[in-house]
Protein backbone atom coordinates (compact mmCIF):
# COMPACT_ATOMS: atom_id res chain seq x y z
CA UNK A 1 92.76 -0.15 98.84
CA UNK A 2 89.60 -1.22 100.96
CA UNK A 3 86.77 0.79 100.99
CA UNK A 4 86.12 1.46 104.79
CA UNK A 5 82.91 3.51 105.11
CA UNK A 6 80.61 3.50 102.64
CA UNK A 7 77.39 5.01 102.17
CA UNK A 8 74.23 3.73 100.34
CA UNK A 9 73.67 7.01 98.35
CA UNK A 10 76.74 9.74 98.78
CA UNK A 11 75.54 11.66 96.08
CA UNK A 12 71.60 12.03 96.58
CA UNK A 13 72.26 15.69 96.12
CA UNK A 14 71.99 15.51 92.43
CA UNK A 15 68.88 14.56 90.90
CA UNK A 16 67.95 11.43 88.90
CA UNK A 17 68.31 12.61 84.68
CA UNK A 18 70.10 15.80 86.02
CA UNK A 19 72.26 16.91 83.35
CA UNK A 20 73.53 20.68 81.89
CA UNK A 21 72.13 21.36 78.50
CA UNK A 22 75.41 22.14 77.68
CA UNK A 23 76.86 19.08 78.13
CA UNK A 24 74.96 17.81 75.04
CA UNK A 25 75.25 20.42 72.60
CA UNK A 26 79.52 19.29 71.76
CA UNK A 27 80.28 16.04 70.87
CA UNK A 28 84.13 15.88 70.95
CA UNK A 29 86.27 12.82 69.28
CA UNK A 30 89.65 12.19 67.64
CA UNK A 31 90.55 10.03 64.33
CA UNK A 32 93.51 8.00 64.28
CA UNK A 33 95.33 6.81 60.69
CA UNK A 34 99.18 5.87 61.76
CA UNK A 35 101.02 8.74 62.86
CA UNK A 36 98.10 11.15 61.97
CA UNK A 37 95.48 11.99 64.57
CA UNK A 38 92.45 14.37 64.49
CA UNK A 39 90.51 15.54 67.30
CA UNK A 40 87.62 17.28 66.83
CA UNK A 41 84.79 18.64 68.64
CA UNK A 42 81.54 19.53 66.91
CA UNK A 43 78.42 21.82 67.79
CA UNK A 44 75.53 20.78 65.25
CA UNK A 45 73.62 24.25 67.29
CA UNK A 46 75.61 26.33 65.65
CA UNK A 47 76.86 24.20 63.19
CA UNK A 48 80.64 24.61 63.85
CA UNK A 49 83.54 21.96 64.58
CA UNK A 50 86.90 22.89 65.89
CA UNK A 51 89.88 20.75 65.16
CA UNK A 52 93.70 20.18 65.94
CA UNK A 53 96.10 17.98 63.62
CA UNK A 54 98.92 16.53 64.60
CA UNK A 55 101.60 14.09 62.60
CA UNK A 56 103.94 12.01 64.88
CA UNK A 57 103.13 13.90 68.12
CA UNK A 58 103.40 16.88 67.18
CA UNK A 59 100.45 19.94 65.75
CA UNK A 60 100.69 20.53 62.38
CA UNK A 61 97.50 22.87 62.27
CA UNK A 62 94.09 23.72 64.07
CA UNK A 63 90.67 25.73 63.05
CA UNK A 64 87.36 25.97 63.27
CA UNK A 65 85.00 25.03 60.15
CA UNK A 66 81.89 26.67 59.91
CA UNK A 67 79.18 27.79 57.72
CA UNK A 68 81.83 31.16 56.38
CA UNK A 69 84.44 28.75 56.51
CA UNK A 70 83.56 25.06 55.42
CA UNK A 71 86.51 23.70 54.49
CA UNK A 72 89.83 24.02 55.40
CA UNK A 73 93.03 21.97 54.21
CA UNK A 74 96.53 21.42 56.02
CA UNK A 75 99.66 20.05 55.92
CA UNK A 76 103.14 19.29 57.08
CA UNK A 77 105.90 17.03 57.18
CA UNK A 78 107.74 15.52 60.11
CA UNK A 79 109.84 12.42 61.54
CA UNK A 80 109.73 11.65 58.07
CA UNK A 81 106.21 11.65 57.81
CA UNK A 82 104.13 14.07 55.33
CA UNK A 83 100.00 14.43 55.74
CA UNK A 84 97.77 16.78 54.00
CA UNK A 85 94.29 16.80 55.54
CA UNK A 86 91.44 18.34 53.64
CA UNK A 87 88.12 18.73 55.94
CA UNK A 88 84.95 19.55 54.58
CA UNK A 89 81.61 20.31 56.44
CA UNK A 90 78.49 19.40 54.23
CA UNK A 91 76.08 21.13 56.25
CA UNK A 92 73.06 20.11 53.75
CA UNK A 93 74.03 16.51 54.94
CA UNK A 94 74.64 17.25 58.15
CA UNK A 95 78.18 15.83 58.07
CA UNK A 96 82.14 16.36 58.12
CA UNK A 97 84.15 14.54 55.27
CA UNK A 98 87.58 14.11 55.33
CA UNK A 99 90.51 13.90 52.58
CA UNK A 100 94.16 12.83 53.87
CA UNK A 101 96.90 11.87 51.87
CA UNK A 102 99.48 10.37 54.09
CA UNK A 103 102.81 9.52 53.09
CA UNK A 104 105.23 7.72 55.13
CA UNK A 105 108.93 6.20 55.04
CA UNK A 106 109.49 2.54 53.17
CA UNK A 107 105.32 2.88 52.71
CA UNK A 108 104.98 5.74 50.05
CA UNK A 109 101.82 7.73 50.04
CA UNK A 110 98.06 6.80 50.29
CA UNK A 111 95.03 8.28 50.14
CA UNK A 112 91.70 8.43 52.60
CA UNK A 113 88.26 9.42 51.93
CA UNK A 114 85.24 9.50 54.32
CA UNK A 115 83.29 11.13 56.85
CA UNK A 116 84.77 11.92 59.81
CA UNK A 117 81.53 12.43 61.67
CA UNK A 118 77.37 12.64 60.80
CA UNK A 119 74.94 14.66 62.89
């Protein structure tokens, strides 16, 4: 598609460094191991992160992990897939650690460690 009338600056409405506060207090991200994924959004202001976990597609759990709540574990099995997923917020460190075991058709099980995210 051709552009067919373009202008030098469309947007000079919106000020140079013009940003909502907002906008920086959640950083939001997802984790990927095989048919596992994480996504996560965390808010160091409060300190809080909310999470959904899903295995093959589909949600095997969700939360929020705070400073009442710091860890929470979940699991499930399906497609012949099983994950249990262990996350920890170390607030002293200013991080969020993760412990999955994962175990999966043919493969057999295996077990991850690490931090999911530092702040």
């Amino acid at each position: 598609m051709a552009v067919t009338n373009a202008q030098a600056n469309a947007l000079n409405h919106i000020q140079a460094g013009q940003v909502d506060a907002t906008a920086l207090q959640h950083y939001c991200n997802s984790f990927t191991l095989g048919p596992l994924k994480i996504n996560y959004c965390i808010d160091p202001t409060v300190p809080q992160a909310t999470f959904q976990i899903s295995l093959a597609g589909a949600q095997i759990g969700s939360g929020t992990i705070n400073a009442q709540n710091p860890s929470v574990t979940i699991g499930g099995s399906i497609a012949g897939f099983t994950a249990q997923v262990a996350l920890t917020a170390a607030f002293s460190k200013s991080q969020l650690d993760y412990d999955i075991t994962l175990c999966a058709p043919i493969a057999g099980c295996k077990q991850y460690t690490g931090t999911l995210f530092s702040w």
